[in-house]
Protein backbone atom coordinates (compact mmCIF):
# COMPACT_ATOMS: atom_id res chain seq x y z
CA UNK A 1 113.81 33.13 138.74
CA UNK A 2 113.68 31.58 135.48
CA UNK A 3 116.65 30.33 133.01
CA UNK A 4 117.68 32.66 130.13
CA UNK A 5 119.02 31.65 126.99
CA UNK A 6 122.22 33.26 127.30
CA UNK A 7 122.65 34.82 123.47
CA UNK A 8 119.07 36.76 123.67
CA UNK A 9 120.80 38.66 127.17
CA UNK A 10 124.42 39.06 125.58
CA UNK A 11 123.41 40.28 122.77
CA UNK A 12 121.15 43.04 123.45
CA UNK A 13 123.81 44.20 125.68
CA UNK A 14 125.40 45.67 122.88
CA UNK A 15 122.61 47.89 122.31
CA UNK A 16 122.08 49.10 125.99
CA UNK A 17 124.32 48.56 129.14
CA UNK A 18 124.59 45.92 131.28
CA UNK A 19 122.02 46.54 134.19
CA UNK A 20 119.33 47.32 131.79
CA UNK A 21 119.20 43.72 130.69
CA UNK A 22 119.47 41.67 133.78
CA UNK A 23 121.10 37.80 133.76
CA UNK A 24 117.66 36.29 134.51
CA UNK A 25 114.06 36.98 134.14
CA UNK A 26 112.73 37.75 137.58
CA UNK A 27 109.17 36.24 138.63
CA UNK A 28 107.67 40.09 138.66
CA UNK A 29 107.95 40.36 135.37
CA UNK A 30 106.32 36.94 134.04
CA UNK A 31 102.58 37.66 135.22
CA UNK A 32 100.06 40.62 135.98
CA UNK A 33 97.29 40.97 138.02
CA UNK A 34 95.74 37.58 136.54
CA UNK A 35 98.36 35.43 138.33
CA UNK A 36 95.28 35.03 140.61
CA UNK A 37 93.61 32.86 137.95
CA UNK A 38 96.94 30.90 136.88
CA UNK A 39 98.34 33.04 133.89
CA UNK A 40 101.98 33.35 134.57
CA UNK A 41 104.07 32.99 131.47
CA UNK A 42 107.91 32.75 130.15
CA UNK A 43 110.49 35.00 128.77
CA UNK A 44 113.67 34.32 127.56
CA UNK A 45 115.36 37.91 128.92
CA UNK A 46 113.80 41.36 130.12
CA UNK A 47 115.26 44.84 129.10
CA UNK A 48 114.77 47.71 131.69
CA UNK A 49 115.59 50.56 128.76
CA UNK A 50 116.24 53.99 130.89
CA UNK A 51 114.72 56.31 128.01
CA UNK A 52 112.67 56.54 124.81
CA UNK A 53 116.18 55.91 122.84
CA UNK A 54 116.92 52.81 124.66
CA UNK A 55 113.27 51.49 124.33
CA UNK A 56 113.49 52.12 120.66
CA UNK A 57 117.22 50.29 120.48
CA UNK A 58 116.10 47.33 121.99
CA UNK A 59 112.81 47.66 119.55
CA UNK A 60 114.45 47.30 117.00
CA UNK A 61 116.86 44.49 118.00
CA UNK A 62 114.14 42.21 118.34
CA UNK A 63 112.46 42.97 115.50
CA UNK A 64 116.29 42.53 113.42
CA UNK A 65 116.59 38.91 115.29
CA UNK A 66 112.97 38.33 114.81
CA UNK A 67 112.24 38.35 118.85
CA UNK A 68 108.72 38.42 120.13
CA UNK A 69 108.55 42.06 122.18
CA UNK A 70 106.01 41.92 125.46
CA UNK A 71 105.82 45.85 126.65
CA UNK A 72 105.33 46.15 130.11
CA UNK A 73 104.32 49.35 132.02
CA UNK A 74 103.23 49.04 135.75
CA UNK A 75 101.93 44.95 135.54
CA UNK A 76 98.69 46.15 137.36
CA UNK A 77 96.07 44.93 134.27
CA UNK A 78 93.41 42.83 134.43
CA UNK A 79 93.69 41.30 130.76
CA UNK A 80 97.00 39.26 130.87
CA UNK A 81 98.20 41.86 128.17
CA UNK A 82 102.19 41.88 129.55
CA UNK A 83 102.51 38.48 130.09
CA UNK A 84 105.17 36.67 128.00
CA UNK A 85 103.27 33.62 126.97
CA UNK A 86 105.62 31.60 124.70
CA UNK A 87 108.91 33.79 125.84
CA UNK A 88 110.20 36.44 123.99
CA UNK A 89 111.88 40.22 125.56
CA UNK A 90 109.86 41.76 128.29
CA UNK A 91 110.14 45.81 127.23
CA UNK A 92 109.55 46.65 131.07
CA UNK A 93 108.99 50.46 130.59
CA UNK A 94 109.11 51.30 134.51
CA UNK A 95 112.10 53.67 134.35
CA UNK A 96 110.70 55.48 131.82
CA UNK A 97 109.01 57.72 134.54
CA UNK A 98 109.16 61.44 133.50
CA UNK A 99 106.75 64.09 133.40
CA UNK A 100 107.53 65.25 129.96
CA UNK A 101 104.66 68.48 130.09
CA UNK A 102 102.30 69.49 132.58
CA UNK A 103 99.47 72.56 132.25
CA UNK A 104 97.36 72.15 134.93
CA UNK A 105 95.09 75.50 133.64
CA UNK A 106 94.61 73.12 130.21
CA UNK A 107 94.62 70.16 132.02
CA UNK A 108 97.36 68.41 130.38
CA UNK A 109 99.67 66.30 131.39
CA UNK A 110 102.54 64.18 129.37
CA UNK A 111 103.78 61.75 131.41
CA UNK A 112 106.17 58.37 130.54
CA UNK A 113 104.88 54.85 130.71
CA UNK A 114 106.77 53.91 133.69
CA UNK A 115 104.04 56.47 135.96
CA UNK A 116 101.36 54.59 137.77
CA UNK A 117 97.81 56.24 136.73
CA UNK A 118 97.75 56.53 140.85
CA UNK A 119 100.94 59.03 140.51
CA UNK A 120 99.24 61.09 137.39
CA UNK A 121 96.49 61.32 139.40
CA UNK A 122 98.05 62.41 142.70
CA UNK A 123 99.91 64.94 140.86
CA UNK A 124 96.67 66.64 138.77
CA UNK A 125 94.89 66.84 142.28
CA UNK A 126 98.05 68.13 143.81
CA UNK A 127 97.87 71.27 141.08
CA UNK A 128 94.12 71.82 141.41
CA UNK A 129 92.68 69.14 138.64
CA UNK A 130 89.79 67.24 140.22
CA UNK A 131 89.25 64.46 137.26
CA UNK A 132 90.52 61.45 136.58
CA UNK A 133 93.12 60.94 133.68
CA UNK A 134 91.71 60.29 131.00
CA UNK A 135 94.13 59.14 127.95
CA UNK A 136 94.08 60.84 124.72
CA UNK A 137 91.53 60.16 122.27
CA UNK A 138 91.65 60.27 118.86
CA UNK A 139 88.85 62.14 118.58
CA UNK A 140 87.90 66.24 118.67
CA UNK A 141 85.62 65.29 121.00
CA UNK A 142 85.70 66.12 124.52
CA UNK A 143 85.32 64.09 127.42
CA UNK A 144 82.96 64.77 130.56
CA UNK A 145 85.57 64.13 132.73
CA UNK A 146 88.01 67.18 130.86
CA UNK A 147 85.45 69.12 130.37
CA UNK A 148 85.62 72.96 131.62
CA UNK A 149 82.27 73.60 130.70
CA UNK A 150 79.62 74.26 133.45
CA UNK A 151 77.18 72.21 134.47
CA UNK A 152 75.03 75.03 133.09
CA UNK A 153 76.46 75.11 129.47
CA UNK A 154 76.01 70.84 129.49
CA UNK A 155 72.21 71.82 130.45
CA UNK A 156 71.73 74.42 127.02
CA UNK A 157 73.92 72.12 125.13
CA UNK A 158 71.89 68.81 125.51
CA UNK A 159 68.64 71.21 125.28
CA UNK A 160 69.20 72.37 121.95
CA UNK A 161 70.47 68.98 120.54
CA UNK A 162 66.66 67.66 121.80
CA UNK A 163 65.42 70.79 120.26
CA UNK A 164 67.18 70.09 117.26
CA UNK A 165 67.55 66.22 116.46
């Protein structure tokens, strides 16, 4: 485990309790799924908030002492995206692990950041939904992997836009 500069763990203590920031940064938390190629990085403390409250206290913490944040969800990417390069508060978001919604006949599901995609999708096959999650997109459009529609509708729908365009 890595040192910690004691003041950046005591003092966002005050905002959550005392297991959510642990005395030292363990290794787990200091690389992703690119430690294979050598990125492992350095953070000064990690903060294991418990809900959305406690992930927005120790938000906005860092942001009054001017401390780098690094969120964190599962550390399963590919892009080196939650590793603490030049230190800085790892936001480790895996006890925030609720299912906040789920309508499996609208194929929705609201779930926390600390749920592995593998879980969301365990629990939409478990209910009936055969796709993959797909994330929300900013967009009206719909997906072909949400889509209800038959095959059959897809078929007239990509007719007439040949017919038409």
């Amino acid at each position: 485990m890595a040192a910690v500069t004691p003041a950046i763990v005591r003092e966002p203590r005050r905002v959550l309790d005392e297991a959510s920031i642990p005395d030292a940064v363990a290794g787990v938390y200091l690389a992703d799924e690119t430690e294979a190629r050598g990125l492992v990085g350095r953070a000064d403390a990690v903060a294991l908030p418990a809900s959305a409250e406690d992930a927005r206290a120790v938000v906005a913490w860092c942001y009054a002492h001017d401390v780098v944040v690094i969120p964190r969800g599962g550390g399963t990417g590919f892009a080196g995206g939650c590793v603490p390069l030049e230190g800085g508060v790892v936001l480790s978001l895996e006890r925030l692990r609720s299912v906040r919604s789920f309508d499996p006949l609208l194929w929705r599901m609201e779930v926390e950041a600390g749920r592995s995609t593998a879980e969301v999708a365990k629990l939409a096959r478990e209910s009936g939904c055969t796709s993959h999650p797909t994330p929300v997109r900013p967009s009206n459009r719909r997906s072909a992997a949400t889509s209800r529609r038959t095959p059959e509708d897809r078929t007239r729908s990509s007719t007439a836009s040949r017919a038409t365009g």
